[in-house]
PDB file of N, CA and C in Angstrom:
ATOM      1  N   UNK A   1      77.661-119.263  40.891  1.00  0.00           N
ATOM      2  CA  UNK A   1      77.299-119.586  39.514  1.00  0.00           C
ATOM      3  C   UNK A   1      77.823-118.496  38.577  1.00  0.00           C
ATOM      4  N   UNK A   2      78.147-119.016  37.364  1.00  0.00           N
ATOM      5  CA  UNK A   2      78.670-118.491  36.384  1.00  0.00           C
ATOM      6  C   UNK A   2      78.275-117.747  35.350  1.00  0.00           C
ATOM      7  N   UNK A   3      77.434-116.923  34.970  1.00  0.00           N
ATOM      8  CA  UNK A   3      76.349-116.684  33.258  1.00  0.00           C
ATOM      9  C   UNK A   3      77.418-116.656  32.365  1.00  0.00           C
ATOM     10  N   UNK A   4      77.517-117.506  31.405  1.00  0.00           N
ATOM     11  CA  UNK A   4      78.581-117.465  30.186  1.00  0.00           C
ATOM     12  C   UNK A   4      77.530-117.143  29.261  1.00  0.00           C
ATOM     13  N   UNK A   5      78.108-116.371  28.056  1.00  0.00           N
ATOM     14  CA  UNK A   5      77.326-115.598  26.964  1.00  0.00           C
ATOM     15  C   UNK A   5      78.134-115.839  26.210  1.00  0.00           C
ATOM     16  N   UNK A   6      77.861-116.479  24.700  1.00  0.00           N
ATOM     17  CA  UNK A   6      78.841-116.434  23.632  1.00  0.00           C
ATOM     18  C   UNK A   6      78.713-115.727  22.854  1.00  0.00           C
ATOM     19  N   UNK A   7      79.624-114.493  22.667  1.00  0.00           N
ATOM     20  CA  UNK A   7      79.596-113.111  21.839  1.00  0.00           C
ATOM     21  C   UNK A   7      80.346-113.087  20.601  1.00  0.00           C
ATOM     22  N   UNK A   8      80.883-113.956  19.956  1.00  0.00           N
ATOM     23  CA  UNK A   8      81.667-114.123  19.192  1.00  0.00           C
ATOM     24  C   UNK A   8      81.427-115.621  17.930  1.00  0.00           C
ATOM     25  N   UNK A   9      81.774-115.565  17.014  1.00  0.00           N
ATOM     26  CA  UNK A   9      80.998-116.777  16.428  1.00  0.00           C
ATOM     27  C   UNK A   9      82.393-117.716  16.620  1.00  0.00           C
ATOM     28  N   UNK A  10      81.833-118.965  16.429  1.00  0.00           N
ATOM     29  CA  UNK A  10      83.049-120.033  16.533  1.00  0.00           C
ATOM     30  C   UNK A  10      83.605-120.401  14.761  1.00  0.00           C
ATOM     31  N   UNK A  11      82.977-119.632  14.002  1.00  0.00           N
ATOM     32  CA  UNK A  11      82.941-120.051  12.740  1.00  0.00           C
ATOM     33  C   UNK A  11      84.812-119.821  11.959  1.00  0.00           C
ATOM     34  N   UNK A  12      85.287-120.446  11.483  1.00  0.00           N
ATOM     35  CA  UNK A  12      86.725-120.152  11.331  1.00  0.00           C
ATOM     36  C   UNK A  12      87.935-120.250  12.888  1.00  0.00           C
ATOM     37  N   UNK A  13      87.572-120.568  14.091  1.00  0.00           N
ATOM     38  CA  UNK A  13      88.356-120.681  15.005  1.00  0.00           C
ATOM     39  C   UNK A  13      88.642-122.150  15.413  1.00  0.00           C
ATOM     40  N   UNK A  14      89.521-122.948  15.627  1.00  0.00           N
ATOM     41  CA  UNK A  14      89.832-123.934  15.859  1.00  0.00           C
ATOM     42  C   UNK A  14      89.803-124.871  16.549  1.00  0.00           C
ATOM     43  N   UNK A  15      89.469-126.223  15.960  1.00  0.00           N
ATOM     44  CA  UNK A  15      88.861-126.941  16.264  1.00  0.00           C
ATOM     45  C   UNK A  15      88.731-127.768  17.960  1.00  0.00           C
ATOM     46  N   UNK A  16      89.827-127.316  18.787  1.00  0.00           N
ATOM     47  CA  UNK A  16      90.040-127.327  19.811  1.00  0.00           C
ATOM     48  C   UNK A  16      89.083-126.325  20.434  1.00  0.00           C
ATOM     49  N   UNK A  17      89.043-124.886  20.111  1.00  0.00           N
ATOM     50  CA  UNK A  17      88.244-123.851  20.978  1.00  0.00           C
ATOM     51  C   UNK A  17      86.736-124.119  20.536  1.00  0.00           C
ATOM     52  N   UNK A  18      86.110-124.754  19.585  1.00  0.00           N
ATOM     53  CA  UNK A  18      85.002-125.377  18.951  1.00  0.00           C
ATOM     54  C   UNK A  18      84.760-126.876  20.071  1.00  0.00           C
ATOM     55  N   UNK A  19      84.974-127.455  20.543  1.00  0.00           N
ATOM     56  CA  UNK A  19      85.153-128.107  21.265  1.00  0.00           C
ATOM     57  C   UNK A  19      84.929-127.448  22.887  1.00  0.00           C
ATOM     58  N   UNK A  20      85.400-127.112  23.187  1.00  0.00           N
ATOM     59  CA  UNK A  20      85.417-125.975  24.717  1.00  0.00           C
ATOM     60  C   UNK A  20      83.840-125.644  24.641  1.00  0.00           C
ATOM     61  N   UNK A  21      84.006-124.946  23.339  1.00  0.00           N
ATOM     62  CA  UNK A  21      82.535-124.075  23.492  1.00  0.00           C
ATOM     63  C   UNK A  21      81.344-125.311  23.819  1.00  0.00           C
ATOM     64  N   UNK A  22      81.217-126.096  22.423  1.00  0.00           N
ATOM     65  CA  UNK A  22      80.224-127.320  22.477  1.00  0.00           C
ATOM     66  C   UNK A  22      80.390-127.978  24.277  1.00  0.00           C
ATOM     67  N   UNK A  23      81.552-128.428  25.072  1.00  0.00           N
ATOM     68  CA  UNK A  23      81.529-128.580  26.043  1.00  0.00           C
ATOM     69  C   UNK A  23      80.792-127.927  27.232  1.00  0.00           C
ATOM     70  N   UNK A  24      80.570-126.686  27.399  1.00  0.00           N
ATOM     71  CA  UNK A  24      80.134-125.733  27.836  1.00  0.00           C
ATOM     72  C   UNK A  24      78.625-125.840  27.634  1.00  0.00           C
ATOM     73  N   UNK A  25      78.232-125.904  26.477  1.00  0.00           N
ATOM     74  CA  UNK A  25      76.920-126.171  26.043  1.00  0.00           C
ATOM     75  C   UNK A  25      76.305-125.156  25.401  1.00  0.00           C
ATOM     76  N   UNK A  26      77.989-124.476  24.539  1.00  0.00           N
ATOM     77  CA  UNK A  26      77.330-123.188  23.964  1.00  0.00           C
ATOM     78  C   UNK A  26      77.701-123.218  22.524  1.00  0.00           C
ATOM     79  N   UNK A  27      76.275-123.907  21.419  1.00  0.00           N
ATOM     80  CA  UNK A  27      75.677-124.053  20.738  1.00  0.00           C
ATOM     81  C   UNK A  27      75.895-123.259  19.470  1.00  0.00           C
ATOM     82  N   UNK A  28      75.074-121.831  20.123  1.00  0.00           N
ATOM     83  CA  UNK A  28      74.767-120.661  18.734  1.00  0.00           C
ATOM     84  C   UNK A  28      75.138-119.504  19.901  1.00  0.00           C
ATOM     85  N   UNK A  29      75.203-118.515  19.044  1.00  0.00           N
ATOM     86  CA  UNK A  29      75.614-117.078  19.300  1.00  0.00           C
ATOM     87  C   UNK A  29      74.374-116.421  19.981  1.00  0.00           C
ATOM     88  N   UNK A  30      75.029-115.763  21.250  1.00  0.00           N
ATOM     89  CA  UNK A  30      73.782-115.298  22.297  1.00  0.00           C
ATOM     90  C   UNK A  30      73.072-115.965  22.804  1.00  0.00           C
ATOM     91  N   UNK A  31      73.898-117.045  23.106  1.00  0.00           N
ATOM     92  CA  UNK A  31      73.287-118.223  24.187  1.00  0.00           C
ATOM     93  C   UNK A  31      74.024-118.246  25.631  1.00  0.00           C
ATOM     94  N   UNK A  32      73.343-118.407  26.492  1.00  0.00           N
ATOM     95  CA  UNK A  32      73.840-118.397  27.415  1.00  0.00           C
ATOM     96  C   UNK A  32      73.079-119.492  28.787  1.00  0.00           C
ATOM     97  N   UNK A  33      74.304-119.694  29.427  1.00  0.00           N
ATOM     98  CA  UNK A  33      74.017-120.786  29.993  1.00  0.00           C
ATOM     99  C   UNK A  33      74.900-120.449  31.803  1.00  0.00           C
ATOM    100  N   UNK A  34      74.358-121.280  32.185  1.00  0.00           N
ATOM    101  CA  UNK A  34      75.114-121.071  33.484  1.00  0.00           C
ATOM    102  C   UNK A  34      75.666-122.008  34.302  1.00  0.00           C
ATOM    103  N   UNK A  35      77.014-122.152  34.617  1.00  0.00           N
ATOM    104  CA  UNK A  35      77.727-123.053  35.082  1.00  0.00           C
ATOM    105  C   UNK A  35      78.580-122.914  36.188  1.00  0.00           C
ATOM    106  N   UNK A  36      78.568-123.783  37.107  1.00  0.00           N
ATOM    107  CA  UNK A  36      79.364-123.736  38.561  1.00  0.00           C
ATOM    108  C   UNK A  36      80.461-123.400  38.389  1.00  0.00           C
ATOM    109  N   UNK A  37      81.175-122.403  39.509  1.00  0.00           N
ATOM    110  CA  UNK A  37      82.349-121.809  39.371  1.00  0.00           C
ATOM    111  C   UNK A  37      82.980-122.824  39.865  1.00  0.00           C
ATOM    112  N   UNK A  38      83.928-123.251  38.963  1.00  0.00           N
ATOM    113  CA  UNK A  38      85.017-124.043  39.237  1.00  0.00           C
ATOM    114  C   UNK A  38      86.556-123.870  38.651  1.00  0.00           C
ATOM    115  N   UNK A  39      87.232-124.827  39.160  1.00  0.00           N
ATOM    116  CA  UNK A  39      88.862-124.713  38.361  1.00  0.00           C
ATOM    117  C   UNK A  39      88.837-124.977  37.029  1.00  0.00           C
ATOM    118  N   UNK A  40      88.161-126.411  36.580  1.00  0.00           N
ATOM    119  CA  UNK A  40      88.286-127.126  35.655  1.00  0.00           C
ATOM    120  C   UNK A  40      87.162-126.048  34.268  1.00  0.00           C
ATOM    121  N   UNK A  41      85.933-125.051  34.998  1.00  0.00           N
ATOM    122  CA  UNK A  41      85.375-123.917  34.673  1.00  0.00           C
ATOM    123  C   UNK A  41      86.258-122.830  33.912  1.00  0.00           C
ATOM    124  N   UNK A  42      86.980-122.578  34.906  1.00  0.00           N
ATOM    125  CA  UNK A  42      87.431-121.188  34.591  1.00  0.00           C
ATOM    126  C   UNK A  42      88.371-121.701  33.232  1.00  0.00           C
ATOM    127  N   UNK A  43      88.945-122.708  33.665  1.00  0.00           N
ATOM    128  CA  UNK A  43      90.131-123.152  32.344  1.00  0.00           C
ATOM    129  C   UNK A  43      89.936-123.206  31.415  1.00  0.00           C
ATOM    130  N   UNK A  44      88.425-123.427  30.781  1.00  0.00           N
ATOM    131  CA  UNK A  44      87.721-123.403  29.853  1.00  0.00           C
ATOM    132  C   UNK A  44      87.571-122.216  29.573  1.00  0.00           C
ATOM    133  N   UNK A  45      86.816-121.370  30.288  1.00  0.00           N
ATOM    134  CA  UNK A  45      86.597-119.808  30.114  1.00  0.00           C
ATOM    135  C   UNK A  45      87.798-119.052  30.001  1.00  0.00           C
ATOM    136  N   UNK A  46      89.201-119.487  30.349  1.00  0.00           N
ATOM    137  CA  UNK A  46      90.447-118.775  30.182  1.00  0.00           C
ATOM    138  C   UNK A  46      90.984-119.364  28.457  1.00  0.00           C
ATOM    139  N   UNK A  47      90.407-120.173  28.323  1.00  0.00           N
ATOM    140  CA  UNK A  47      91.096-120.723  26.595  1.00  0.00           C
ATOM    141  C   UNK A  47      90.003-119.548  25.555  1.00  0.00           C
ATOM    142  N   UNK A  48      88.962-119.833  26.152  1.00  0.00           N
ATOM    143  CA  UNK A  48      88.168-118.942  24.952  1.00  0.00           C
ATOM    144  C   UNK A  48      87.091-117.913  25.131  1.00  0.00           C
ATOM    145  N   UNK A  49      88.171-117.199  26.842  1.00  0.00           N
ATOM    146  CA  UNK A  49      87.980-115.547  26.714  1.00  0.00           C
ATOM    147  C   UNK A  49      87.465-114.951  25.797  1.00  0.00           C
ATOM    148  N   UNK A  50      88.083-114.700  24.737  1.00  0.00           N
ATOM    149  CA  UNK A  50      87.869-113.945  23.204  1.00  0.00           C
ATOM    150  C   UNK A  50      86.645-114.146  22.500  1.00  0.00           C
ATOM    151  N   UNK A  51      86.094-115.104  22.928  1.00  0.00           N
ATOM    152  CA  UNK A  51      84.665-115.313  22.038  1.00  0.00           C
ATOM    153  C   UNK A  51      83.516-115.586  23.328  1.00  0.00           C
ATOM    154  N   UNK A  52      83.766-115.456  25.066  1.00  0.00           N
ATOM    155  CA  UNK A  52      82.535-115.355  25.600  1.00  0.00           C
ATOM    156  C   UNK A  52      82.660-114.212  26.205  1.00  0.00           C
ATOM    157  N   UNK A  53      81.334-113.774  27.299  1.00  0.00           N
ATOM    158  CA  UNK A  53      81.266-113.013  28.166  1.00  0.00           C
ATOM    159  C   UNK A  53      80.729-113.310  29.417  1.00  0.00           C
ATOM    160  N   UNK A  54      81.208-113.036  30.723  1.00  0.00           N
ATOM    161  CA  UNK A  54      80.936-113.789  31.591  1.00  0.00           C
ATOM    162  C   UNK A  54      80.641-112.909  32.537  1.00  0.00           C
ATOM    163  N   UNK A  55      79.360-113.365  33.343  1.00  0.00           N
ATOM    164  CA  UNK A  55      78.762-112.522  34.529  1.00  0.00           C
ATOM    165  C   UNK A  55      78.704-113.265  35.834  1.00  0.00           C
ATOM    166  N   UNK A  56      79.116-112.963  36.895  1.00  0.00           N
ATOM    167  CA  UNK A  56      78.840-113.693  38.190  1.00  0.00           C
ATOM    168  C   UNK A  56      77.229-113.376  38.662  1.00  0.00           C
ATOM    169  N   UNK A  57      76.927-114.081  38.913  1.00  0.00           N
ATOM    170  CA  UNK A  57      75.967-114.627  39.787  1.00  0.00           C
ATOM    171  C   UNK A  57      75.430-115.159  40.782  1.00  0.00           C
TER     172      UNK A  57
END
């Protein structure tokens, strides 16, 4: 399992990486959620690096 943390606001970033995030299920800033390590996972977490933080679990 995955802990994703969103450290960064989505406010002004594009509408594609606004999308990723909402997919994810990450909402508001300093939310965090946790999701199965996967391929289709990480690809998500590799587009919008820059605005989460991620802990294994």
């Amino acid at each position: 399992m995955l802990k994703i943390t969103l450290v960064r606001s989505m406010i002004g970033r594009p509408e594609k990486h606004r999308k990723i995030l909402r997919g994810m299920g990450l909402t508001r800033l300093n939310r965090t959620v946790e999701l199965e390590d996967s391929p289709p996972v990480r690809g998500m977490i590799n587009k919008v690096s820059h605005l989460v933080e991620v802990r294994k679990d």
